[in-house]
N, C-alpha and C. Protein backbone atom coordinates (compact mmCIF):
# COMPACT_ATOMS: atom_id res chain seq x y z
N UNK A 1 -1.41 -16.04 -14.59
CA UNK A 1 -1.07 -15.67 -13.22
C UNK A 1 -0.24 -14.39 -13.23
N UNK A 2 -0.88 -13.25 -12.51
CA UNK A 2 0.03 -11.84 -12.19
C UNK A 2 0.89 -11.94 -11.23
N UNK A 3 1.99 -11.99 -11.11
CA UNK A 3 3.02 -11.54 -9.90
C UNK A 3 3.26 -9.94 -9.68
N UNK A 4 2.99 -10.12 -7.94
CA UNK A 4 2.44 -8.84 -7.54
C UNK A 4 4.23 -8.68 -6.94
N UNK A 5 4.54 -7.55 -6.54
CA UNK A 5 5.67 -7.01 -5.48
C UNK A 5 4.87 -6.04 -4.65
N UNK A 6 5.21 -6.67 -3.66
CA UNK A 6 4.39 -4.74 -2.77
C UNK A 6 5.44 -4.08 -2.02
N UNK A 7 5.25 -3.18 -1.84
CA UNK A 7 6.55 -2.06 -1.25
C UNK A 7 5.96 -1.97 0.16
N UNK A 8 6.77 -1.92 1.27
CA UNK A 8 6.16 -1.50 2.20
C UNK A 8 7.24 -1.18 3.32
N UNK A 9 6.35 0.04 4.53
CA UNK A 9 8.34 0.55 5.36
C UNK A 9 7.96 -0.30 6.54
N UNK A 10 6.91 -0.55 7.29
CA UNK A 10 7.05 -0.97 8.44
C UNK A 10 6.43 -2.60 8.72
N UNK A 11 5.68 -2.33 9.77
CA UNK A 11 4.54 -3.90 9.81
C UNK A 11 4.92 -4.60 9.02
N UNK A 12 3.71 -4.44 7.43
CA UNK A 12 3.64 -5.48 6.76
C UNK A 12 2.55 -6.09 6.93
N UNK A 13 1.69 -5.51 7.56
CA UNK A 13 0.20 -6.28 8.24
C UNK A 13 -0.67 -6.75 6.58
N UNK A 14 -0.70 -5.07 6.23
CA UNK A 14 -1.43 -5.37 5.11
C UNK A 14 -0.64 -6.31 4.03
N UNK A 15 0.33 -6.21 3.94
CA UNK A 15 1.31 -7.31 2.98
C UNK A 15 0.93 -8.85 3.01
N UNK A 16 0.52 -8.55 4.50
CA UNK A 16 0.62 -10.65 5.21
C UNK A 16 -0.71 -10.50 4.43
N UNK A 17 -1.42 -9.94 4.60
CA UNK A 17 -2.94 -9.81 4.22
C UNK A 17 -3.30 -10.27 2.68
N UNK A 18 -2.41 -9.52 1.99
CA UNK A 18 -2.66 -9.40 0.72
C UNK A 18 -1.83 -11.12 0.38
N UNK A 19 -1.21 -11.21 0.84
CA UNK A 19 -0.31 -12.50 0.40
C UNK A 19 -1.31 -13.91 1.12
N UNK A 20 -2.09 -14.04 2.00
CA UNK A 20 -2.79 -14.88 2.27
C UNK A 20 -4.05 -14.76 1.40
N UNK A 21 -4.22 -13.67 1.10
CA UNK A 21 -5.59 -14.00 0.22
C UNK A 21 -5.14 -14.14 -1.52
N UNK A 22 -4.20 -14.03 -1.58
CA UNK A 22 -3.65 -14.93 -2.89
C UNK A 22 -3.37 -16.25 -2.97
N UNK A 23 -2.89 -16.38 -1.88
CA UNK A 23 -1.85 -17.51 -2.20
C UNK A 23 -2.52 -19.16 -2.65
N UNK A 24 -4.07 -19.01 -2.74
CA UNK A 24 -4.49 -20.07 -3.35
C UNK A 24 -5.40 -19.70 -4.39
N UNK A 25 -5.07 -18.28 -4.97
CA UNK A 25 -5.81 -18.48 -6.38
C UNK A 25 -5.05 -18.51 -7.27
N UNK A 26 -5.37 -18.62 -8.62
CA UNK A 26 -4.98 -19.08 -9.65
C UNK A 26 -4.42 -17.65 -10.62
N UNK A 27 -5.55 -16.16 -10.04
CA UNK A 27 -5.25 -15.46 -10.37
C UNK A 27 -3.93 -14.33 -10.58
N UNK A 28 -3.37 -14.39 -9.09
CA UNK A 28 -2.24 -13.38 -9.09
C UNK A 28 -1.57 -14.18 -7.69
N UNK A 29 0.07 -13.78 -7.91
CA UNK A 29 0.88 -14.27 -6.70
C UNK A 29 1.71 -13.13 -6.01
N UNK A 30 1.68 -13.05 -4.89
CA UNK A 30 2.70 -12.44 -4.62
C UNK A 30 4.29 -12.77 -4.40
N UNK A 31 4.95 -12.71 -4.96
CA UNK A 31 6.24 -13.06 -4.92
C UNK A 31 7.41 -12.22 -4.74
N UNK A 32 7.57 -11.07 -4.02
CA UNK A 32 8.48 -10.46 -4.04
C UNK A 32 7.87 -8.94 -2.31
N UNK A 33 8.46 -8.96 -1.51
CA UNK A 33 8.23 -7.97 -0.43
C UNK A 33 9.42 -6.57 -0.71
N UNK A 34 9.47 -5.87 -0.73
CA UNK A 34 10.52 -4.81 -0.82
C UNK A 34 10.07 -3.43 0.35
N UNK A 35 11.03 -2.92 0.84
CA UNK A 35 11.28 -1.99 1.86
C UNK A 35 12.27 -1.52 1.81
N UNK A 36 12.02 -0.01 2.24
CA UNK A 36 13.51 0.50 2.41
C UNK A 36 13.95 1.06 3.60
N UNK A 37 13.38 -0.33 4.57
CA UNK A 37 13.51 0.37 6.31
C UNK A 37 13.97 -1.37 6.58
N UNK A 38 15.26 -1.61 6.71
CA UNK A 38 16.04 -2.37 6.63
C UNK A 38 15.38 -3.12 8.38
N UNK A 39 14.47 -2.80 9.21
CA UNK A 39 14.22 -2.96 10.49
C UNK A 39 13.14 -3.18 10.60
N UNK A 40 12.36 -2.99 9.12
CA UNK A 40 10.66 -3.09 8.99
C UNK A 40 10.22 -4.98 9.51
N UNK A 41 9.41 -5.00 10.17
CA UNK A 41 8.51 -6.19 10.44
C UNK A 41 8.19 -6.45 9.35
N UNK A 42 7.84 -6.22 8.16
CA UNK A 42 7.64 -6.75 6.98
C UNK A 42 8.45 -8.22 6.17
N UNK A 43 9.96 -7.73 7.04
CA UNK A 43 11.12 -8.71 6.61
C UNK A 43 11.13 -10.28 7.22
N UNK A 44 10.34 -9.78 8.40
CA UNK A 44 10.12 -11.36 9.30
C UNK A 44 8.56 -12.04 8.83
N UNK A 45 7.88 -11.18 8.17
CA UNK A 45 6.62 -12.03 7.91
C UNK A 45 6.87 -12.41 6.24
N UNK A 46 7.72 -11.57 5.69
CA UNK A 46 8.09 -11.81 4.38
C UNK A 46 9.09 -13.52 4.75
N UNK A 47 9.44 -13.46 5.29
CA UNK A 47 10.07 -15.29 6.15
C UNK A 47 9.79 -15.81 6.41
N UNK A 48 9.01 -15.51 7.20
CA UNK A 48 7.29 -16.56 7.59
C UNK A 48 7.16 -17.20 6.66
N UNK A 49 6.42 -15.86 5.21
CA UNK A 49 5.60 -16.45 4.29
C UNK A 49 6.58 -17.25 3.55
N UNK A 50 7.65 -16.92 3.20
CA UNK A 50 8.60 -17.78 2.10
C UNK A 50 8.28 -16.92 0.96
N UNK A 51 8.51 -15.66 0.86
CA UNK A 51 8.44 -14.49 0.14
C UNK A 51 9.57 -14.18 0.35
N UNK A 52 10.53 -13.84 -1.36
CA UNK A 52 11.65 -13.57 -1.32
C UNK A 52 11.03 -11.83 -1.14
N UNK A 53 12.54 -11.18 -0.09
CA UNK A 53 12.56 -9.96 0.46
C UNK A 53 13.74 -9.30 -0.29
N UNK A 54 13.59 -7.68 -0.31
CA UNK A 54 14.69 -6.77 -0.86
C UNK A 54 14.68 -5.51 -0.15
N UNK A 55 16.04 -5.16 0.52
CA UNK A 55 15.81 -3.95 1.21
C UNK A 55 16.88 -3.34 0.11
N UNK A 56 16.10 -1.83 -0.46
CA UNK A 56 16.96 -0.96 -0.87
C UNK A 56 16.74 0.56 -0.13
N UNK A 57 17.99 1.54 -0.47
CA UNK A 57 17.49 2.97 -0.06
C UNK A 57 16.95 3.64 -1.06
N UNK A 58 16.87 4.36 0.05
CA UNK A 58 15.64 5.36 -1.52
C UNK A 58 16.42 6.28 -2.63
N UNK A 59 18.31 5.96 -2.30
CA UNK A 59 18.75 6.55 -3.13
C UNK A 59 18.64 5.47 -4.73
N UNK A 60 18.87 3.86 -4.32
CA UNK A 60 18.49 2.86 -5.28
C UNK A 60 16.91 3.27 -5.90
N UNK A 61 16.00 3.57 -4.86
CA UNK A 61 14.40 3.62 -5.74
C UNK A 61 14.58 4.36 -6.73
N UNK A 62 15.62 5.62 -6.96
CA UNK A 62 15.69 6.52 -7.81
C UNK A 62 16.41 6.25 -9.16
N UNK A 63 17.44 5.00 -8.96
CA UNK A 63 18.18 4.41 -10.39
C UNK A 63 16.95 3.59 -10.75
N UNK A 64 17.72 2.87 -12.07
CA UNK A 64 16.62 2.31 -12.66
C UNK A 64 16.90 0.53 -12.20
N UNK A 65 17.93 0.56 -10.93
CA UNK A 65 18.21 -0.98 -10.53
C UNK A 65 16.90 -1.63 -9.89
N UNK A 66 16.34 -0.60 -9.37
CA UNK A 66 15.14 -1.47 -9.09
C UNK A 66 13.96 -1.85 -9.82
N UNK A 67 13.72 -0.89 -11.01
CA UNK A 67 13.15 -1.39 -12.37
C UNK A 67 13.66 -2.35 -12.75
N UNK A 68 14.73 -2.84 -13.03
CA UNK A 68 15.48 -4.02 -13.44
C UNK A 68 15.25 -5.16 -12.58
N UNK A 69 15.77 -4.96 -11.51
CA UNK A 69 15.22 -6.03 -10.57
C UNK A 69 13.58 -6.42 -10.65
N UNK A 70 12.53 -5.47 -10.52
CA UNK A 70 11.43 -5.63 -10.90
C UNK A 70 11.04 -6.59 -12.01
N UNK A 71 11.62 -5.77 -13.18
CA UNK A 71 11.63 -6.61 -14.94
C UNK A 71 11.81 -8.21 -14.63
N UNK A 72 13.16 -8.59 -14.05
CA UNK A 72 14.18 -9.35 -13.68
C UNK A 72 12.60 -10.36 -13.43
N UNK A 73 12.50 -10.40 -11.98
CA UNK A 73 11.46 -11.27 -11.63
C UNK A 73 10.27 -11.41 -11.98
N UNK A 74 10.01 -10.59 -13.48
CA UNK A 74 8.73 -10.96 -13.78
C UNK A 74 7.40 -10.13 -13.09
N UNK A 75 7.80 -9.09 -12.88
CA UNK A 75 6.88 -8.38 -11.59
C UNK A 75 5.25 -7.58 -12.62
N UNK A 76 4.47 -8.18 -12.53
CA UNK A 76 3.09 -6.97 -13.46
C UNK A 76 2.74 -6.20 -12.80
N UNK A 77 2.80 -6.41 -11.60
CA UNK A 77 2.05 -5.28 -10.80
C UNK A 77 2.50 -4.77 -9.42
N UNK A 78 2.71 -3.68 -9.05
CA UNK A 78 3.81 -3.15 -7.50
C UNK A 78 2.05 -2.89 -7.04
N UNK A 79 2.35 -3.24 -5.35
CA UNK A 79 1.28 -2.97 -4.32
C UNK A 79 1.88 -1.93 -3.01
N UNK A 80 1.78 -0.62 -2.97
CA UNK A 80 2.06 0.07 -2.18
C UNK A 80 1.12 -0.35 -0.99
N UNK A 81 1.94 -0.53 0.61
CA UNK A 81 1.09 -1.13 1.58
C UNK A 81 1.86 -0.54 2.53
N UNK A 82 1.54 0.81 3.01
CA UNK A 82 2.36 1.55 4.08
C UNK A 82 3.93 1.37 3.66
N UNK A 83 3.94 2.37 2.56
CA UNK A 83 5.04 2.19 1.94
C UNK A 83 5.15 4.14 1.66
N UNK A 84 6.15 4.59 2.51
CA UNK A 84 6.53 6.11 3.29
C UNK A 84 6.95 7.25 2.14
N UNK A 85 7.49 6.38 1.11
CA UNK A 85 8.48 7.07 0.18
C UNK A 85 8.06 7.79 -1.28
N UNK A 86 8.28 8.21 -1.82
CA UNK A 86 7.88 9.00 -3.04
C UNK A 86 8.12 8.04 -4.34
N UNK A 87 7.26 7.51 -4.71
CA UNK A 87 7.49 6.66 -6.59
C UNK A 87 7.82 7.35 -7.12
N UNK A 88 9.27 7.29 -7.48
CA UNK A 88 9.93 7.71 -8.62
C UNK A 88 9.49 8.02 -10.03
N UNK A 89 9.57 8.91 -10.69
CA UNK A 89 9.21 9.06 -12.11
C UNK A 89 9.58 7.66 -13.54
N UNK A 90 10.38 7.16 -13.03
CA UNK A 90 11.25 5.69 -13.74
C UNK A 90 10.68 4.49 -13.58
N UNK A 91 10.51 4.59 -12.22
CA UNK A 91 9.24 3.20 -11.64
C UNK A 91 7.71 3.17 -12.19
N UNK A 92 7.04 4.46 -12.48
CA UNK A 92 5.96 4.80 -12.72
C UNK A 92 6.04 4.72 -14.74
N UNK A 93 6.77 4.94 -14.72
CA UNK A 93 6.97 5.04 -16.62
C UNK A 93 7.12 3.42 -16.54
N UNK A 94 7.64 2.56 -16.19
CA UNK A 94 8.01 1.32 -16.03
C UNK A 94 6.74 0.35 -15.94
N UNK A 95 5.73 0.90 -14.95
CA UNK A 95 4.72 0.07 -14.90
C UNK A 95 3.40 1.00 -14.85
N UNK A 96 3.82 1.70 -15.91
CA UNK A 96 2.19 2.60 -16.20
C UNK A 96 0.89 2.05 -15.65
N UNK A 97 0.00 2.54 -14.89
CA UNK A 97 -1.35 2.15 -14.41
C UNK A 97 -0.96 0.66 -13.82
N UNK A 98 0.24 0.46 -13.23
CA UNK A 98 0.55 -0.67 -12.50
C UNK A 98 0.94 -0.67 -11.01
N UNK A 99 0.51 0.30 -10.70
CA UNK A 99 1.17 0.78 -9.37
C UNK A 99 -0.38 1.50 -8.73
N UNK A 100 -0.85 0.47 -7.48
CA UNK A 100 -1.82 1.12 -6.45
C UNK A 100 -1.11 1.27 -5.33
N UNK A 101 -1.72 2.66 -4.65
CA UNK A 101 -1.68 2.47 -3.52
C UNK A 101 -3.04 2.82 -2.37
N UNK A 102 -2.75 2.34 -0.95
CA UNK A 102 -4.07 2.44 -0.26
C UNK A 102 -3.41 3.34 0.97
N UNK A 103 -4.48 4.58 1.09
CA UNK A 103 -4.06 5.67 1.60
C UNK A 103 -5.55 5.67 2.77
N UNK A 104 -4.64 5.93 4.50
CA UNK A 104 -5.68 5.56 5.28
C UNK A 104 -6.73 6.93 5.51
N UNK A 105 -6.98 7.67 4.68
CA UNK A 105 -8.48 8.43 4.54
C UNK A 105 -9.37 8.83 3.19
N UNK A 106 -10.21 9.77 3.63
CA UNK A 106 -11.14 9.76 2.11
C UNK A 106 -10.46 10.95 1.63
N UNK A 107 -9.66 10.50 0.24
CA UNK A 107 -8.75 11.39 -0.21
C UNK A 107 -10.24 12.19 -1.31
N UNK A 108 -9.64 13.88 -1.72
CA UNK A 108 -8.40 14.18 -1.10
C UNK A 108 -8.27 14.33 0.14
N UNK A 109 -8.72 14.36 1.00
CA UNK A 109 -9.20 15.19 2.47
C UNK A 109 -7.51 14.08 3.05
N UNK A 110 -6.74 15.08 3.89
CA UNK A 110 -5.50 14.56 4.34
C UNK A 110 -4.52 13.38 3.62
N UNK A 111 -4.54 13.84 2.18
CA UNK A 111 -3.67 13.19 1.78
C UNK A 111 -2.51 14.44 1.50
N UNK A 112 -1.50 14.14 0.82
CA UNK A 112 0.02 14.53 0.82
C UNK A 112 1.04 14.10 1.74
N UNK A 113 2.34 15.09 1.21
CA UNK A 113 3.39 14.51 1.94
C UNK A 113 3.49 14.60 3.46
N UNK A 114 3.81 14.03 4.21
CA UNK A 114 3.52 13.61 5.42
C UNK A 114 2.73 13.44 5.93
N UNK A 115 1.11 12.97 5.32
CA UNK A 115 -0.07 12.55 5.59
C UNK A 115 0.25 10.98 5.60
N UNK A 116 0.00 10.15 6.83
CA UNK A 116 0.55 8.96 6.77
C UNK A 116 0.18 8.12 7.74
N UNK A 117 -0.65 7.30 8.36
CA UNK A 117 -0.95 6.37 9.75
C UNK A 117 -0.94 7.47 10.46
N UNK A 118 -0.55 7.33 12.13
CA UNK A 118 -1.14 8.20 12.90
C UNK A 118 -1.69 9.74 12.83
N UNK A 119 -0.79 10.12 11.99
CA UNK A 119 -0.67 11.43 11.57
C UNK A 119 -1.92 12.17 11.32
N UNK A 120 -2.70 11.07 10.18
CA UNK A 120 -3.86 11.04 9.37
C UNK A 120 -4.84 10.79 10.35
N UNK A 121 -5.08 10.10 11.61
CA UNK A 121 -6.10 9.78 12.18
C UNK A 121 -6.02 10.78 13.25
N UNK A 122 -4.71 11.27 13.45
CA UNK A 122 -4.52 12.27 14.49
C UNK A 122 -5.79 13.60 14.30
N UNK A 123 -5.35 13.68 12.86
CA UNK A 123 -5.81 15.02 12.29
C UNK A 123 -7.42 14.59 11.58
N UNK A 124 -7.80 13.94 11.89
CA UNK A 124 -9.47 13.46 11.54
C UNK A 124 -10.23 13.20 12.52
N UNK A 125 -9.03 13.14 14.20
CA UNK A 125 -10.18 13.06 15.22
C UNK A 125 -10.40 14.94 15.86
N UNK A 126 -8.95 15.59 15.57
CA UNK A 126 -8.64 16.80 15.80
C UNK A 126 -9.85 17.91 15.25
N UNK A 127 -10.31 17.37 13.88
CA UNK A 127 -10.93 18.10 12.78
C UNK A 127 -12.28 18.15 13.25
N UNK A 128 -13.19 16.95 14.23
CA UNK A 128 -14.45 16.74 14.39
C UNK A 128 -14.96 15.96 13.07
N UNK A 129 -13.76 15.11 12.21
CA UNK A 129 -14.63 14.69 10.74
C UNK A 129 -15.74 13.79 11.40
N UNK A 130 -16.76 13.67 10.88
CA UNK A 130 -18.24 12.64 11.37
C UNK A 130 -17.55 11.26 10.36
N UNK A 131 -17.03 11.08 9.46
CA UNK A 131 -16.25 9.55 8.73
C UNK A 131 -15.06 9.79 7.98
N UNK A 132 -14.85 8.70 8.20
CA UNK A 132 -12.87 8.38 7.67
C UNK A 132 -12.97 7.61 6.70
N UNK A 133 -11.98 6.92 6.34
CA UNK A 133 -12.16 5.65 5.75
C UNK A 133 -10.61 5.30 4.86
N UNK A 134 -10.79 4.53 3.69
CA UNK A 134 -9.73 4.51 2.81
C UNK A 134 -9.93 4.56 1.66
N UNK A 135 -8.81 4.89 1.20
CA UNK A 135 -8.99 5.26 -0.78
C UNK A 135 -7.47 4.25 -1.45
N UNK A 136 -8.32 3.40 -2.08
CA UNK A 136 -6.94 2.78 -2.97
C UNK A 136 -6.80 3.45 -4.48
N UNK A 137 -5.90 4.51 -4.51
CA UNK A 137 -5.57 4.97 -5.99
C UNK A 137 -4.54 4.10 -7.01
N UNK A 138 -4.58 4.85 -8.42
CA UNK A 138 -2.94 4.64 -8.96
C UNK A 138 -2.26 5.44 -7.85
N UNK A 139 -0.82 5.24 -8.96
CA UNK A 139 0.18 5.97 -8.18
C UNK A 139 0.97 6.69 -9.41
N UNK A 140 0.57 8.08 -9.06
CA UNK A 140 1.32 9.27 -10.19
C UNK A 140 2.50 9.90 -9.63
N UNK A 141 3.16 11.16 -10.01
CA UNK A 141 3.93 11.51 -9.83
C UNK A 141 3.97 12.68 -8.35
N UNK A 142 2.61 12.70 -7.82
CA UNK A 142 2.51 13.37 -7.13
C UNK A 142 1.75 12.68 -5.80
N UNK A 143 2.03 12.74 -4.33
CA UNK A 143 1.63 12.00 -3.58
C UNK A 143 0.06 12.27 -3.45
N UNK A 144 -0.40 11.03 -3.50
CA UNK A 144 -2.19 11.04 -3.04
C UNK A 144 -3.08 11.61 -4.27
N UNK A 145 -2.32 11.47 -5.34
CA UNK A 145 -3.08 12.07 -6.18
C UNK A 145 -3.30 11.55 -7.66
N UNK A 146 -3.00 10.24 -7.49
CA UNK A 146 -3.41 9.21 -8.48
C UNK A 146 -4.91 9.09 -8.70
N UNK A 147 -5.18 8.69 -9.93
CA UNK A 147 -6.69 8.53 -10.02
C UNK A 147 -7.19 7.45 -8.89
N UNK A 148 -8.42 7.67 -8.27
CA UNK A 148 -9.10 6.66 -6.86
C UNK A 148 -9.79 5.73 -8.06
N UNK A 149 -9.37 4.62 -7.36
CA UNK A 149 -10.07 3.15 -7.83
C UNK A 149 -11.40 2.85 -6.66
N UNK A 150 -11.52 3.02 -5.25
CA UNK A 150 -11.78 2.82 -4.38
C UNK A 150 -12.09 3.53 -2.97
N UNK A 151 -13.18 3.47 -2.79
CA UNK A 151 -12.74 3.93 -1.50
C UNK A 151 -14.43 3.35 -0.55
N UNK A 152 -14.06 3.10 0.62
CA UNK A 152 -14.78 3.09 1.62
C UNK A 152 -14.92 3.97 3.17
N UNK A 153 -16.07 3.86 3.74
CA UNK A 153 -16.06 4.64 4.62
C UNK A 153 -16.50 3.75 6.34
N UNK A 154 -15.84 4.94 7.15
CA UNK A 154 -16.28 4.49 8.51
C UNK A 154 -16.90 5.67 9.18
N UNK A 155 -17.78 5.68 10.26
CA UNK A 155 -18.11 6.37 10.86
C UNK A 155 -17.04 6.67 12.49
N UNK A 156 -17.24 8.08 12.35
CA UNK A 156 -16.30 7.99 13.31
C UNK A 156 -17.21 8.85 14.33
N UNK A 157 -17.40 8.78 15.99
CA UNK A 157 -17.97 9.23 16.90
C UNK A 157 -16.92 10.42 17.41
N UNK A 158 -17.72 11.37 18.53
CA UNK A 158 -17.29 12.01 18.89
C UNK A 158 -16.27 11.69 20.08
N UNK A 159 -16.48 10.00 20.41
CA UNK A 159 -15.81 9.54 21.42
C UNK A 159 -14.64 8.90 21.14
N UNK A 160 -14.58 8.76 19.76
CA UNK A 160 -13.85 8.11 19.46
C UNK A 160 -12.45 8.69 19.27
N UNK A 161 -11.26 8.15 19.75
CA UNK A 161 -9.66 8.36 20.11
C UNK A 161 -8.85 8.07 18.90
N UNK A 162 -8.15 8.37 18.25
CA UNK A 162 -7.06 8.70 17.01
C UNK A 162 -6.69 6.78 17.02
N UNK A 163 -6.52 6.54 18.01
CA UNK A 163 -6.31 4.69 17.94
C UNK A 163 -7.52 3.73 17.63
N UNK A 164 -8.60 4.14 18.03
CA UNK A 164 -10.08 3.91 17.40
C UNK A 164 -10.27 3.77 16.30
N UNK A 165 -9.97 5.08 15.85
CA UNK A 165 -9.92 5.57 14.14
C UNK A 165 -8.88 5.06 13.33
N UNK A 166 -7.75 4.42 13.56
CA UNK A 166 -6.78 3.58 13.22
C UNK A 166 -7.30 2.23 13.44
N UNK A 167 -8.43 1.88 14.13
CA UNK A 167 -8.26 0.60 14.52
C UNK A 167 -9.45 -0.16 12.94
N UNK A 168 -10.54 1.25 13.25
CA UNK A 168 -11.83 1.13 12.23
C UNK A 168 -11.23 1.06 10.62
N UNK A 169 -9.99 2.02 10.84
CA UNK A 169 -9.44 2.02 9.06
C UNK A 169 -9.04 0.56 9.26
N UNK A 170 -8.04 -0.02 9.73
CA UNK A 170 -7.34 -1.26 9.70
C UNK A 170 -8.33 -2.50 9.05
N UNK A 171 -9.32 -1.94 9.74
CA UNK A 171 -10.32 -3.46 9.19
C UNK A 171 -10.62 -3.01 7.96
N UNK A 172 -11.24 -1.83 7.80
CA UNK A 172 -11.41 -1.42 5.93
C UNK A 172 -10.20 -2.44 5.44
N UNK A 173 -8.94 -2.03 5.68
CA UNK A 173 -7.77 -2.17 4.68
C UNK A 173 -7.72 -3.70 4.66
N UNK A 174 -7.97 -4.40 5.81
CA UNK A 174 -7.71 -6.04 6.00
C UNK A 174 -9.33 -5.60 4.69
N UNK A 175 -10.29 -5.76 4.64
CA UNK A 175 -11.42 -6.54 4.30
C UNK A 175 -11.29 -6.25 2.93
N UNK A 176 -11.19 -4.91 2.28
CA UNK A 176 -11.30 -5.18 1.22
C UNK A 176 -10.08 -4.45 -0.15
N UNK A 177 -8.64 -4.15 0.60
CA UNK A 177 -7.74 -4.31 -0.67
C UNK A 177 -7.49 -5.28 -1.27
N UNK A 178 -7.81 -6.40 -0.56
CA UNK A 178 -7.20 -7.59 -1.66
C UNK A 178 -7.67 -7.79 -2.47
N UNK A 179 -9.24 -7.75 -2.49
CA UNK A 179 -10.34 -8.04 -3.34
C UNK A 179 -10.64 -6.81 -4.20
N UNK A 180 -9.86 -5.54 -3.88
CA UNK A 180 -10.01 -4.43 -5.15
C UNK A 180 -8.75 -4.74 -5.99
N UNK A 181 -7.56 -5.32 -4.95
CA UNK A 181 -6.01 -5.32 -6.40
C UNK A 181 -6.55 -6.79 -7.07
N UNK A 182 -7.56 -7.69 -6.56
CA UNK A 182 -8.50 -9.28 -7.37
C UNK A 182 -9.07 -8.47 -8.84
N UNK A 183 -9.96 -7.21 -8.44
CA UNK A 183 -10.75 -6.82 -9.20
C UNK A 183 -9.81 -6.05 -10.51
N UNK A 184 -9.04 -5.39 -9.97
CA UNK A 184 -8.07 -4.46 -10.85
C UNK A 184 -7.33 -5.49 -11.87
N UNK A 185 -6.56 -6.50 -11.22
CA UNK A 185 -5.81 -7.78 -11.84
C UNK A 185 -6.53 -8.50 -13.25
N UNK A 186 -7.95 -8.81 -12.82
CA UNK A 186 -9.08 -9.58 -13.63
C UNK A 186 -9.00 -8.75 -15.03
N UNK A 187 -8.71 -9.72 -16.13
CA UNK A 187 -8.58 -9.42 -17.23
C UNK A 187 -9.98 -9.09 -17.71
């Protein structure tokens, strides 16, 4: 059994997601929610679930206390899930090729720093792109630019509104990250 941690700043949608489609296999658990937005909805569904929670700042992501804490609980694998902040060089040496994240377009196309939820759909209905979609990478030292494990696509219309295009990624991300961090996990 893998114990997962996922990082995440707001919702938590995809978190609840990923933690219900574990929580009755044999394969991987999630056991640990972390954020560093002390106000994130993540903290009340992380309660719900009976998922121990950790809020640190991002000046902590940068010591090695949260590697430790990580170590501490046994953690194999971190799940970035609308999670805002930059992976540290310490975290990444820590869990080499252990760290995905799922980024809401077809990278590279609008990935980097401040490429992020609305932002990203803002600028894909702005652009005239004809499809969107998502890409679950590693996570390197540079944003959006981990090797892609994944990715799927949506079609996007000319009618279609920046909340549309948020609404079409959302279901990508519900349907099939859990079943790519299933596939990645599988020995």
């Amino acid at each position: 059994m893998k114990n997962i941690a996922i990082f995440a700043s707001g919702s938590g949608s995809n978190a609840e997601n990923i933690f219900n489609y574990f929580k009755d296999k044999a394969s991987a658990d999630v056991v640990l929610m972390l954020t560093n937005n002390v106000n994130a909805f993540v903290l009340e569904r992380a309660k719900k679930l009976g998922v121990e929670s950790v809020v640190f700042s991002s000046a902590q992501l940068k010591t090695d206390e949260l590697v430790n804490l990580l170590k501490d609980k046994g953690i194999d694998f971190i799940v970035l899930a609308g999670f805002l902040l930059k992976i540290p060089e310490n975290l990444i040496a820590a869990f080499p090729n252990r760290i995905i994240n799922i980024h809401p377009a077809l990278l590279p196309k609008y990935g980097g720093k401040g490429m992020y939820g609305d932002a990203v759909h803002k600028a894909v209905v702005a652009n005239k792109e004809k499809e969107s979609g998502i890409t679950i990478h590693y996570v390197n030292e540079h944003y959006d630019e981990g090797t892609i494990v994944f990715q799927a696509k949506c079609p996007i219309s000319e009618t279609n509104t920046y909340e549309d295009v948020a609404h079409k990624i959302h279901q990508l991300e519900y349907e099939h990250f859990p079943s790519v961090i299933e596939r990645i996990l599988a020995p």
